[in-house]
Protein backbone atom coordinates (compact mmCIF):
# COMPACT_ATOMS: atom_id res chain seq x y z
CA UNK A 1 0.00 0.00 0.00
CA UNK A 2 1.49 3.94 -0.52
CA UNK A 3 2.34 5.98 1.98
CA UNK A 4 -0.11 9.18 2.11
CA UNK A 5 2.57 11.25 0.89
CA UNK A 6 2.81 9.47 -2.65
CA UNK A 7 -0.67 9.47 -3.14
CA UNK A 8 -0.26 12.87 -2.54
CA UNK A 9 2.27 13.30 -5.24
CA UNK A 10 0.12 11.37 -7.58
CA UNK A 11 -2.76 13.11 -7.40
CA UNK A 12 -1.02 16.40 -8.07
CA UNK A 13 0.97 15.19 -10.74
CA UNK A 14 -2.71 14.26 -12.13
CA UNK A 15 -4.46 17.24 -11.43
CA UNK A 16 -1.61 19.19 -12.77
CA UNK A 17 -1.99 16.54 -16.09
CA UNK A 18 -5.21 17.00 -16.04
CA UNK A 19 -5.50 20.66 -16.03
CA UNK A 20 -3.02 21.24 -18.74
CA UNK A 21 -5.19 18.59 -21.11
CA UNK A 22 -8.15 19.29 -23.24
CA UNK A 23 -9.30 16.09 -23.19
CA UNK A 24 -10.25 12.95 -21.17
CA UNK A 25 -12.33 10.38 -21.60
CA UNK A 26 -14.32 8.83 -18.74
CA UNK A 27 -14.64 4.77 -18.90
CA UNK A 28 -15.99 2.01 -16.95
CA UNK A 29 -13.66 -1.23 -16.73
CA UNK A 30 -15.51 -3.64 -14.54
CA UNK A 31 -13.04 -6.10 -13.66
CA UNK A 32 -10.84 -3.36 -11.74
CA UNK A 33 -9.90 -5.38 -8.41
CA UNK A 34 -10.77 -3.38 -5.03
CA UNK A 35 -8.05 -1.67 -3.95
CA UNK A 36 -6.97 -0.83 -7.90
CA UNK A 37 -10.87 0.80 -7.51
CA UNK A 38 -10.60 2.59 -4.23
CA UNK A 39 -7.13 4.09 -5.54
CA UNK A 40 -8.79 5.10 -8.37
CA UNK A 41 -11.71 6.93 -6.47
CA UNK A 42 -9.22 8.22 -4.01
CA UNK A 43 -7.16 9.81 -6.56
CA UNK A 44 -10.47 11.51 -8.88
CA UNK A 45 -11.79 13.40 -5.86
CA UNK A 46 -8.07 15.30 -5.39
CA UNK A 47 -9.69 17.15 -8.98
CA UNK A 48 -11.47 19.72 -7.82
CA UNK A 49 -10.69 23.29 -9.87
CA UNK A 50 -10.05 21.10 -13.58
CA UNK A 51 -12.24 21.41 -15.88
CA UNK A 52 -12.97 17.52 -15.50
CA UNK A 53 -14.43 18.09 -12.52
CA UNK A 54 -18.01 18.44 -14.13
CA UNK A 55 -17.91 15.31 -15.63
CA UNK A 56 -15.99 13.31 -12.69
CA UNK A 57 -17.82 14.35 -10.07
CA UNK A 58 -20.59 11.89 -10.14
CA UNK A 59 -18.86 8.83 -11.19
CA UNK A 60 -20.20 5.66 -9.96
CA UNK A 61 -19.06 1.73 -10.61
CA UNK A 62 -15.34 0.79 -11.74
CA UNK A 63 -13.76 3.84 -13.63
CA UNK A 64 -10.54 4.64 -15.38
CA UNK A 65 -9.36 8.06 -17.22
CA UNK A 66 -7.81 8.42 -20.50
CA UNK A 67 -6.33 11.88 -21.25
CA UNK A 68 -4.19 13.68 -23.79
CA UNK A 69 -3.05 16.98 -24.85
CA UNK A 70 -2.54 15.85 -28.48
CA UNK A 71 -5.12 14.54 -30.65
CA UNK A 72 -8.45 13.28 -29.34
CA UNK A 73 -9.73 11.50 -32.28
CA UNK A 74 -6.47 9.11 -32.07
CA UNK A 75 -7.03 8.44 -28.27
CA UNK A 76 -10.77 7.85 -29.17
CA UNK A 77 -10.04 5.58 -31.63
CA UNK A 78 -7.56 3.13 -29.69
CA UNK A 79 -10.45 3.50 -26.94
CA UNK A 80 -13.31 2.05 -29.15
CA UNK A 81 -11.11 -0.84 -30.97
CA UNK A 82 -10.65 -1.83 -27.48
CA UNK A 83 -14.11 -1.41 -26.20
CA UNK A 84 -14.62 -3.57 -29.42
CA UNK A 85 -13.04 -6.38 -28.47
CA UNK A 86 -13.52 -6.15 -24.17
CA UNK A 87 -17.00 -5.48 -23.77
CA UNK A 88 -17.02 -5.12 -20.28
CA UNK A 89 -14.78 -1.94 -20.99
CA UNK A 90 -17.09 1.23 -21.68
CA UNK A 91 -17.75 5.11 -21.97
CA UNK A 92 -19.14 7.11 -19.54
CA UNK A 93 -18.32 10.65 -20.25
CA UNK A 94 -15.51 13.08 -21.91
CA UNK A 95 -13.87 16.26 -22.72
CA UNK A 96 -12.62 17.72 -25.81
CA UNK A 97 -10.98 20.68 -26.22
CA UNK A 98 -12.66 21.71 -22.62
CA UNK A 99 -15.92 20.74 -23.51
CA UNK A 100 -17.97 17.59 -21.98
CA UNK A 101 -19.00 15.18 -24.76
CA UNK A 102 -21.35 12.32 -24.08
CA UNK A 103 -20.76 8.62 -25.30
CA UNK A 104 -22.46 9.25 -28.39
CA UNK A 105 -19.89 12.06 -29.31
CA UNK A 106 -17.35 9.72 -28.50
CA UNK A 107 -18.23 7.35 -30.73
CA UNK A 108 -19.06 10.02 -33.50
CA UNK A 109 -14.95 11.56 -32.98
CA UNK A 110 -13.63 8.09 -33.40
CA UNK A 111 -15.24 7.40 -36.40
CA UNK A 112 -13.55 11.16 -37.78
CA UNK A 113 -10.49 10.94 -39.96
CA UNK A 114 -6.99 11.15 -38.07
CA UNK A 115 -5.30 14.62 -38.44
CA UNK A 116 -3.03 13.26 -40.61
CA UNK A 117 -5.61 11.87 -43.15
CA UNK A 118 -7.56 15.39 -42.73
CA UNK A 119 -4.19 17.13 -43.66
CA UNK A 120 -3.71 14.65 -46.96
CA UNK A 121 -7.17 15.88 -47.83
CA UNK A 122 -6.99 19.08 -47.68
CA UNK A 123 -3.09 19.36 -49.79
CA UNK A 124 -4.92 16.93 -52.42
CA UNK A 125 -7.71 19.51 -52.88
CA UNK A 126 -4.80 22.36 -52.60
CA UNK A 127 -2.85 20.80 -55.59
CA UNK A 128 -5.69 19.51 -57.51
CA UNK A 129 -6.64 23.19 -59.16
CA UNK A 130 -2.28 23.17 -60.48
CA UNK A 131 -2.79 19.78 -61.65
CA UNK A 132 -5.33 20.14 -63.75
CA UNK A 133 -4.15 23.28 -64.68
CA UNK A 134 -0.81 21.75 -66.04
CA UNK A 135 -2.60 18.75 -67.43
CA UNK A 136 -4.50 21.11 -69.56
CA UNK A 137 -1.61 23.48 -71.18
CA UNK A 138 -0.18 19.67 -71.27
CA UNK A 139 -2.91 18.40 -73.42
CA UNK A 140 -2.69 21.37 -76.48
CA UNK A 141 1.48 20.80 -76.91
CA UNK A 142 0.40 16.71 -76.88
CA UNK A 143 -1.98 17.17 -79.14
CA UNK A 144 -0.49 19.64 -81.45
CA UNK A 145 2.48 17.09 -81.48
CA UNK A 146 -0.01 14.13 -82.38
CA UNK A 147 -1.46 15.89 -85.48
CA UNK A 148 1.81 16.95 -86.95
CA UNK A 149 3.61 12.98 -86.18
CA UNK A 150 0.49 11.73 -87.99
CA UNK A 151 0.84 14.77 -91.02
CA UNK A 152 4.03 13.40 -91.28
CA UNK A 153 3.59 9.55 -91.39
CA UNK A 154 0.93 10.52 -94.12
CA UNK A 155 3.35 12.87 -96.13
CA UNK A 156 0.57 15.64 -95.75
CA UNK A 157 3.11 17.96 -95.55
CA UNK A 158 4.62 19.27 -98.87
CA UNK A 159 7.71 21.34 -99.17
């Protein structure tokens, strides 16, 4: 068991996590043993004066916390494969970008494109315009170059 004064440090090392992150999500893992459970509890009610605090304050049955600062949708995702395949694993409530989402939302942001796949998007439709573009003033030297290889395979041309 921890001595009071590492709990301590762990729940200000979480509440200083958790105030610095835009978003957490909220799950229920039933198979938590006890004491893992009672830690657990012990260590949400040191977050008072976060902005989780509205959606931690009322949590009830076996719960664990997922947060980053980085990108939510990739955190959501890796959360709902795994409530995929464990169903005993699921969402209770969240925060993105300091906002509380229900489970629906959840669900809704992992089934959103990654950043990265939102960024390949958006260059495609950037650089599709200068394609096309350059395809186009491609296309009149091609063709001009077509008619005159076939004028001269067909001595149409007369000097």
């Amino acid at each position: 068991m921890k001595k009071k004064s590492d709990k301590k440090k762990d729940i200000d090392a979480l509440h200083q996590d958790l105030e610095q992150s835009g978003n957490l999500f909220v799950t229920g893992y039933e198979k938590l043993r006890v004491d893992q459970d009672f830690e657990l509890r012990k260590v949400v009610r040191g977050l008072a004066d976060t902005p989780s605090e509205a959606v931690l304050k009322n949590l009830r049955g076996m719960t664990s916390l997922a947060y980053t600062s980085n990108d939510p949708v990739a955190l959501a995702k890796a959360l709902t494969t795994y409530a995929k395949t464990n169903p005993s694993f699921t969402f209770k409530a969240g925060i993105v970008e300091g906002r509380a989402i229900d489970v629906g939302a959840i669900i809704e942001l992992a089934s959103m494109p990654s950043k990265e796949q939102i960024f390949a998007k958006l260059l495609y439709l950037i650089n599709a315009p200068a394609q096309r573009l350059a395809t186009v003033i491609q296309a009149a030297g091609r063709n001009l170059a077509v008619v005159v290889d076939q004028g001269v395979k067909e001595n149409k041309f007369q000097a």
